[in-house]
Protein backbone atom coordinates (compact mmCIF):
# COMPACT_ATOMS: atom_id res chain seq x y z
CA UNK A 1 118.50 168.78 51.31
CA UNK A 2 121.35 167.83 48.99
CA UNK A 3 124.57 167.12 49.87
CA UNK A 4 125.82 169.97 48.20
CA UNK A 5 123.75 172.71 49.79
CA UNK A 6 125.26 171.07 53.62
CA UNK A 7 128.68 171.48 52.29
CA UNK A 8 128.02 175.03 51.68
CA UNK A 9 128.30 175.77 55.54
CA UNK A 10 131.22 174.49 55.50
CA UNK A 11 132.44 176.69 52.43
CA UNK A 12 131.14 179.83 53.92
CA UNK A 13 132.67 179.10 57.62
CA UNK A 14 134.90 182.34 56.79
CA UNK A 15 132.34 184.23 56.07
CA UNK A 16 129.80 183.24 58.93
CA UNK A 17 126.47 181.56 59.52
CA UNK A 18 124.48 181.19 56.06
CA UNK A 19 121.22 179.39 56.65
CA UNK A 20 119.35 177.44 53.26
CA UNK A 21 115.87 176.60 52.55
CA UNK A 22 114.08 175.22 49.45
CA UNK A 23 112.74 177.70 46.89
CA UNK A 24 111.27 177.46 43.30
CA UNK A 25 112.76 173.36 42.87
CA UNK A 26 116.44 174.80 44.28
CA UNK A 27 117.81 176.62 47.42
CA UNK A 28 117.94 179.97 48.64
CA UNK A 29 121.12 180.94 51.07
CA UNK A 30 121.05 183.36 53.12
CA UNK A 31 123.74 185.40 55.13
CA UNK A 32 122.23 187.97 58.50
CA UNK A 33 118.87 187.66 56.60
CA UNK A 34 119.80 189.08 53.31
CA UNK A 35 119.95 186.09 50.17
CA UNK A 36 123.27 185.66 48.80
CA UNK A 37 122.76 182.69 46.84
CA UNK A 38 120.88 180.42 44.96
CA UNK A 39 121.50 176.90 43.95
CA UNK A 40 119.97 175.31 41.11
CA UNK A 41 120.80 171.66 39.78
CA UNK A 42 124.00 171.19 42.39
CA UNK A 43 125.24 175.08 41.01
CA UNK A 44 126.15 178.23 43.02
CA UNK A 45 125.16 181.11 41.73
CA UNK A 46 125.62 184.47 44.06
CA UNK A 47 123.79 187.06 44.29
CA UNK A 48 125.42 190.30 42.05
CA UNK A 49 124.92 193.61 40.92
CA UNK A 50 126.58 196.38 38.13
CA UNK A 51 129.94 196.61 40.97
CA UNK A 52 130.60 193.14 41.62
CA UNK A 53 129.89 192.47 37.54
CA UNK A 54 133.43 192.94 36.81
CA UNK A 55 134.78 189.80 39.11
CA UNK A 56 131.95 188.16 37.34
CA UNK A 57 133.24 189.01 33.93
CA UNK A 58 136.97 188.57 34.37
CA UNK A 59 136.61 184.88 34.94
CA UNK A 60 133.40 184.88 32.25
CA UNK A 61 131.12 183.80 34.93
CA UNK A 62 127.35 183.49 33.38
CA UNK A 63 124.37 184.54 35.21
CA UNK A 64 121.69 182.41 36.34
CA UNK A 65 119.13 181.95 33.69
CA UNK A 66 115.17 180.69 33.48
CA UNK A 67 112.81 180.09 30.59
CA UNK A 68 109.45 182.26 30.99
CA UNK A 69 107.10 182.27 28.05
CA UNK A 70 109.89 180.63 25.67
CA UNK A 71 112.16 183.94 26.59
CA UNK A 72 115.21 183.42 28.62
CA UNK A 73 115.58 185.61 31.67
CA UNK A 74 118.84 186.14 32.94
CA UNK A 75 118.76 186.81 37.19
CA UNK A 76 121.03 188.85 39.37
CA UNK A 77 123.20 185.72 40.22
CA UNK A 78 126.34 184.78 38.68
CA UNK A 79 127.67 181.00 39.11
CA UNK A 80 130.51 180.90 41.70
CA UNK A 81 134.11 180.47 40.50
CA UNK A 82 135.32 177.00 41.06
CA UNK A 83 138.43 178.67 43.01
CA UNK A 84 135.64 179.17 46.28
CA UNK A 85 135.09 175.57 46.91
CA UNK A 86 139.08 174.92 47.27
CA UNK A 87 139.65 178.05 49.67
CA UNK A 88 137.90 178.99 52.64
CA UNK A 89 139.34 182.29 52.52
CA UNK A 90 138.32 182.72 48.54
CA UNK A 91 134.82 181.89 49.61
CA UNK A 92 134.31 184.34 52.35
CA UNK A 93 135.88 186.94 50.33
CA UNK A 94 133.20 186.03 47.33
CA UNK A 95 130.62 185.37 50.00
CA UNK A 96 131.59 189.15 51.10
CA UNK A 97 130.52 190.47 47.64
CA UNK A 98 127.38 188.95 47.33
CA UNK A 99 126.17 190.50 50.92
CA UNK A 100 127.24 193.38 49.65
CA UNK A 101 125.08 193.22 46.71
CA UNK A 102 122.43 192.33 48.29
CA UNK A 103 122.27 194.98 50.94
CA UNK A 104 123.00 197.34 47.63
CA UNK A 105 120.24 196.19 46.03
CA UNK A 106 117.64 198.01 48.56
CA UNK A 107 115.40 194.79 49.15
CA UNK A 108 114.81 194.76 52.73
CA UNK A 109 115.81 191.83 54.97
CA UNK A 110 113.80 189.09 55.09
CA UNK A 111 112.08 188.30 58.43
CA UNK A 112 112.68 184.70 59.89
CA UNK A 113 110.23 182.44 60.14
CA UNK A 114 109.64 181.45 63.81
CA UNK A 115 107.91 177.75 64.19
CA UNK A 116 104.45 178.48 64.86
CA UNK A 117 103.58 178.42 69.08
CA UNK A 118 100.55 175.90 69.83
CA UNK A 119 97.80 177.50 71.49
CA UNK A 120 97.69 177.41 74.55
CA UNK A 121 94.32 175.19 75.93
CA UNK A 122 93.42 176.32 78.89
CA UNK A 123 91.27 173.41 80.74
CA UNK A 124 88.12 174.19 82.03
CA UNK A 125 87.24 173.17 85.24
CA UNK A 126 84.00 172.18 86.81
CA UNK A 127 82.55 173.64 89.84
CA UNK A 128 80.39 170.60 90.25
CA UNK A 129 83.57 167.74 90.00
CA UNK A 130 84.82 170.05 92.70
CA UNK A 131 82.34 169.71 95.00
């Protein structure tokens, strides 16, 4: 993991526990299961939607953006103003928005993944060592 995504606990200590993972050569984050980021190339983009657009645009904030088929595809993330990284409070409060998007956007939350349990061996005894 890149320094950068760690720091981003830090960041979002106003806002509560965010939890990261690697996805697609970059980082998801995630806030009570519903992803409120992505990170691409040390950049913050969070998660919006047509009512948090107009923070977005007051500070000219561009979305996140991929090539597919030589077409570029703009995403439902918006790169984080540079204010958030300076003050706690300014992230949780942007951090706030983005949950909110995402629980507007109607994608369900996604389940976490639970380390898988090792199956149980039972030993078989003998009858005969027994005896």
């Amino acid at each position: 993991m890149s320094d950068f995504v760690d720091s981003l606990h830090e960041t979002f200590e106003r806002l509560g526990r965010i939890r990261t993972r690697r996805m697609f050569g970059g980082h998801g984050v995630w806030h009570e299961d519903r992803m409120i980021a992505l990170v691409a190339n040390d950049t913050l983009y969070l998660k919006s939607d047509a009512e948090s657009a107009p923070y977005f645009d007051a500070l000219d904030l561009p979305p996140f953006t991929y090539v597919r088929q030589g077409q570029s595809m703009p995403m439902s993330y918006r790169q984080a103003p540079a204010d958030l990284f300076e003050d706690r409070n300014e992230a949780a409060l942007w951090g706030r928005r983005a949950y909110e998007a995402a629980l507007r956007s109607g994608q369900p939350p996604k389940p976490k993944k639970t380390p898988a349990k090792k199956a149980a061996v039972k030993k078989k005894t003998s009858k005969a060592a027994s005896r």
